[in-house]
Protein backbone atom coordinates (compact mmCIF):
# COMPACT_ATOMS: atom_id res chain seq x y z
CA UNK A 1 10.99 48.61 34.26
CA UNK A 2 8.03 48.45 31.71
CA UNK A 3 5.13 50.19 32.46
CA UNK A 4 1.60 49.13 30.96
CA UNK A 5 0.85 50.82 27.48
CA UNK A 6 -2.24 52.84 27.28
CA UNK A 7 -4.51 52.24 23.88
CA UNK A 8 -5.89 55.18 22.36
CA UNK A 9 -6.86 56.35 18.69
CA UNK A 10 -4.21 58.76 18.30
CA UNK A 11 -1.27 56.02 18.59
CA UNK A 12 -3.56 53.58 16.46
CA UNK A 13 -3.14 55.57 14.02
CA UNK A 14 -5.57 58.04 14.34
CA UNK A 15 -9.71 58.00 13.34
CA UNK A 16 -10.81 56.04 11.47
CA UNK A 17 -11.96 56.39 8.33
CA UNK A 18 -15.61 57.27 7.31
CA UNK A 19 -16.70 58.21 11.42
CA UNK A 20 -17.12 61.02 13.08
CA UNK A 21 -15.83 61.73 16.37
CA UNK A 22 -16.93 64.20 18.83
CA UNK A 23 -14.00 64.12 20.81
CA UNK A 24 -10.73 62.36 21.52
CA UNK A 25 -11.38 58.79 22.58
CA UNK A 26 -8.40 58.72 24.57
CA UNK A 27 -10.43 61.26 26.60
CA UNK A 28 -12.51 58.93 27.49
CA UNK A 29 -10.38 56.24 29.57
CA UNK A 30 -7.71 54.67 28.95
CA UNK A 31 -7.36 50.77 28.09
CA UNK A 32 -4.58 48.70 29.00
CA UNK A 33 -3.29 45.60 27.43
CA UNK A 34 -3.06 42.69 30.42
CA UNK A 35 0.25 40.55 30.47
CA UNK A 36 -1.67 37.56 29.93
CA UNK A 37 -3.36 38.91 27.10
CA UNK A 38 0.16 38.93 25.41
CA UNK A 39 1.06 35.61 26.67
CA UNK A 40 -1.59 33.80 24.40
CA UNK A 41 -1.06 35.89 21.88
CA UNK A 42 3.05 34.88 21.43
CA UNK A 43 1.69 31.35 22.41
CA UNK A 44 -0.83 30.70 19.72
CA UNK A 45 1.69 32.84 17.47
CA UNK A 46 4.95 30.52 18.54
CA UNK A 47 2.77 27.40 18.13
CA UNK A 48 1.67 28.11 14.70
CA UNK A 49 5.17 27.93 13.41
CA UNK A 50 5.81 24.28 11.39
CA UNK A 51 8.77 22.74 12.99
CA UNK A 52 7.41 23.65 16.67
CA UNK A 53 6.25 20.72 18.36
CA UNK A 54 5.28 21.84 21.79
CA UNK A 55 5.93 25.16 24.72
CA UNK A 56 7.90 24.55 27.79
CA UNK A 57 10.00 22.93 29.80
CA UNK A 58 9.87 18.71 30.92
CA UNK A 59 8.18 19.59 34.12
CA UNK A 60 5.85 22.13 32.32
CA UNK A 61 4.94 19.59 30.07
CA UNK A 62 4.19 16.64 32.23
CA UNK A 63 2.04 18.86 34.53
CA UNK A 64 0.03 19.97 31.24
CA UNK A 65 0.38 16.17 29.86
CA UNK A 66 -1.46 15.32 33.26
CA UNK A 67 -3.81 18.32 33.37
CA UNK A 68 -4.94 17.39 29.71
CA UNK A 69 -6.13 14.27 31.36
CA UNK A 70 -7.84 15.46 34.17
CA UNK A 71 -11.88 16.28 33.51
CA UNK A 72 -12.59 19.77 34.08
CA UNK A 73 -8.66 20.65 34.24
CA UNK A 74 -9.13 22.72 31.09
CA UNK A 75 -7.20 21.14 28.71
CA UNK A 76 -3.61 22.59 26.85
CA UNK A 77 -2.70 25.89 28.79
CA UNK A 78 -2.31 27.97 25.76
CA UNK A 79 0.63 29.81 27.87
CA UNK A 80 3.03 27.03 28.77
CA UNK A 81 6.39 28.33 27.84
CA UNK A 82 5.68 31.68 27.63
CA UNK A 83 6.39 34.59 29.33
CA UNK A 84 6.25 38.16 29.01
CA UNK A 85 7.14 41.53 30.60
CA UNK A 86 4.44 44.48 29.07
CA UNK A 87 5.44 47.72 29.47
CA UNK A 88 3.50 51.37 28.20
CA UNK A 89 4.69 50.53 24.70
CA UNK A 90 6.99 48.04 24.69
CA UNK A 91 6.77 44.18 25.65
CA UNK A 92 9.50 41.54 26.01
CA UNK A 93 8.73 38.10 25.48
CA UNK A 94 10.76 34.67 26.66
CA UNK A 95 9.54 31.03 24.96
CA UNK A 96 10.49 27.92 25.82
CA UNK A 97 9.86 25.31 23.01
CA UNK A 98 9.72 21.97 21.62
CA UNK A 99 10.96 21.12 17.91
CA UNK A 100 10.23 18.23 15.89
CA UNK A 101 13.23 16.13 14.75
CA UNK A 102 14.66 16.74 11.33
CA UNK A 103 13.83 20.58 11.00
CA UNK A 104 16.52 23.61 10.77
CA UNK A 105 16.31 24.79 14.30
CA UNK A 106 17.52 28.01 13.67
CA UNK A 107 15.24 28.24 10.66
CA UNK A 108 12.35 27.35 13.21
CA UNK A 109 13.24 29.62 15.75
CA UNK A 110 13.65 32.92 13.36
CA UNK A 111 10.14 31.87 12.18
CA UNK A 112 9.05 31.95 15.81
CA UNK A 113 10.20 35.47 16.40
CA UNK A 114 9.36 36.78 13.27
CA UNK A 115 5.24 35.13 13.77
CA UNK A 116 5.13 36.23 16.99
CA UNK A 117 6.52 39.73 16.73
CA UNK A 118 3.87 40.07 13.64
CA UNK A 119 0.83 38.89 15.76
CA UNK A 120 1.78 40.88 19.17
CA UNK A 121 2.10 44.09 17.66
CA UNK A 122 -0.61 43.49 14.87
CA UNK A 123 -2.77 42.76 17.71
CA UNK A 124 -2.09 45.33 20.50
CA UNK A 125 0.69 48.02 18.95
CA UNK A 126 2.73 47.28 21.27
CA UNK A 127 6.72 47.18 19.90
CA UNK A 128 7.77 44.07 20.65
CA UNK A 129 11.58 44.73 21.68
CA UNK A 130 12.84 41.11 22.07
CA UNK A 131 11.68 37.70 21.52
CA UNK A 132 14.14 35.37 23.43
CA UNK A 133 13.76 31.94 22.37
CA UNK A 134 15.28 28.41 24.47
CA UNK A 135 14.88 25.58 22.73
CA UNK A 136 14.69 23.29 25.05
CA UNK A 137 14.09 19.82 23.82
CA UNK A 138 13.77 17.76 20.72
CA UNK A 139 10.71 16.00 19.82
CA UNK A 140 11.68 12.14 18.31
CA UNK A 141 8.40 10.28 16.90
CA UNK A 142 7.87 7.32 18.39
CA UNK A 143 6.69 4.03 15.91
CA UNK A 144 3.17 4.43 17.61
CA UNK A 145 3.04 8.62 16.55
CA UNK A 146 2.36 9.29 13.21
CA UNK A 147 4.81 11.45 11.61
CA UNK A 148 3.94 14.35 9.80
CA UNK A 149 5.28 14.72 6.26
CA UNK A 150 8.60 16.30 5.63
CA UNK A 151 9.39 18.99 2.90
CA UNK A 152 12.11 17.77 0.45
CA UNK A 153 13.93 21.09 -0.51
């Protein structure tokens, strides 16, 4: 089992440079890194990728298609697809996503992992230890959609 990683200067790195501390700042309290702090950060991470068209499963998606259209609802839930177990220093993460037709999935997916491994522990410090990825579905553009425009390589 995980257990929730504690923030302090000395396994940020240390002081920073140029101020002067009195005293530890660890000393002070501890801060902890919430598991839905994580969650948006591999979503916005995942969704960032080119190739990913959308997080989640069918029923996922039609419940945020519907909430999108709801006033008040709160629009995209920037977790759909996600989740994540945070432990003391360590995090796992499981996505569910969406590509677009036409890209190299397995391209798209080690993109995924490598953005979102980048961002969680850039962001928190925590070591991410796995990114498991589903692909679950295949976005085709309909005549109405506008497509976007394709590499040649």
């Amino acid at each position: 089992m995980l257990r929730r990683k504690v923030v302090t200067e000395a396994n940020r790195g240390g002081k920073s440079a140029g101020v002067p501390h009195r005293s530890d700042p660890g000393s002070r309290g501890p801060a902890t890194i919430a598991d839905g702090v994580v969650a948006k950060i591999a979503g916005m991470a995942a969704r960032d990728v080119p190739g990913v068209h959308s997080m989640g499963g069918g029923f996922a998606r039609g419940v945020g298609a519907m909430r999108e259209r709801m006033p008040g609802a709160g629009g995209k839930s920037v977790t759909s697809g996600v989740k994540v177990e945070v432990g003391e220093v360590q995090t796992a993460v499981y996505l569910e996503i969406v590509v677009e037709y036409g890209v190299s999935i397995i391209e798209v997916a080690g993109d995924v992992r490598e953005n979102v491994i980048a961002a969680i522990e850039r962001m928190t410090g925590l070591e991410v230890v796995e990114v498991n990825i589903a692909v679950g579905d295949v976005h085709v553009f309909d005549e109405d959609e506008e497509q976007p425009e394709r590499r040649l390589e």
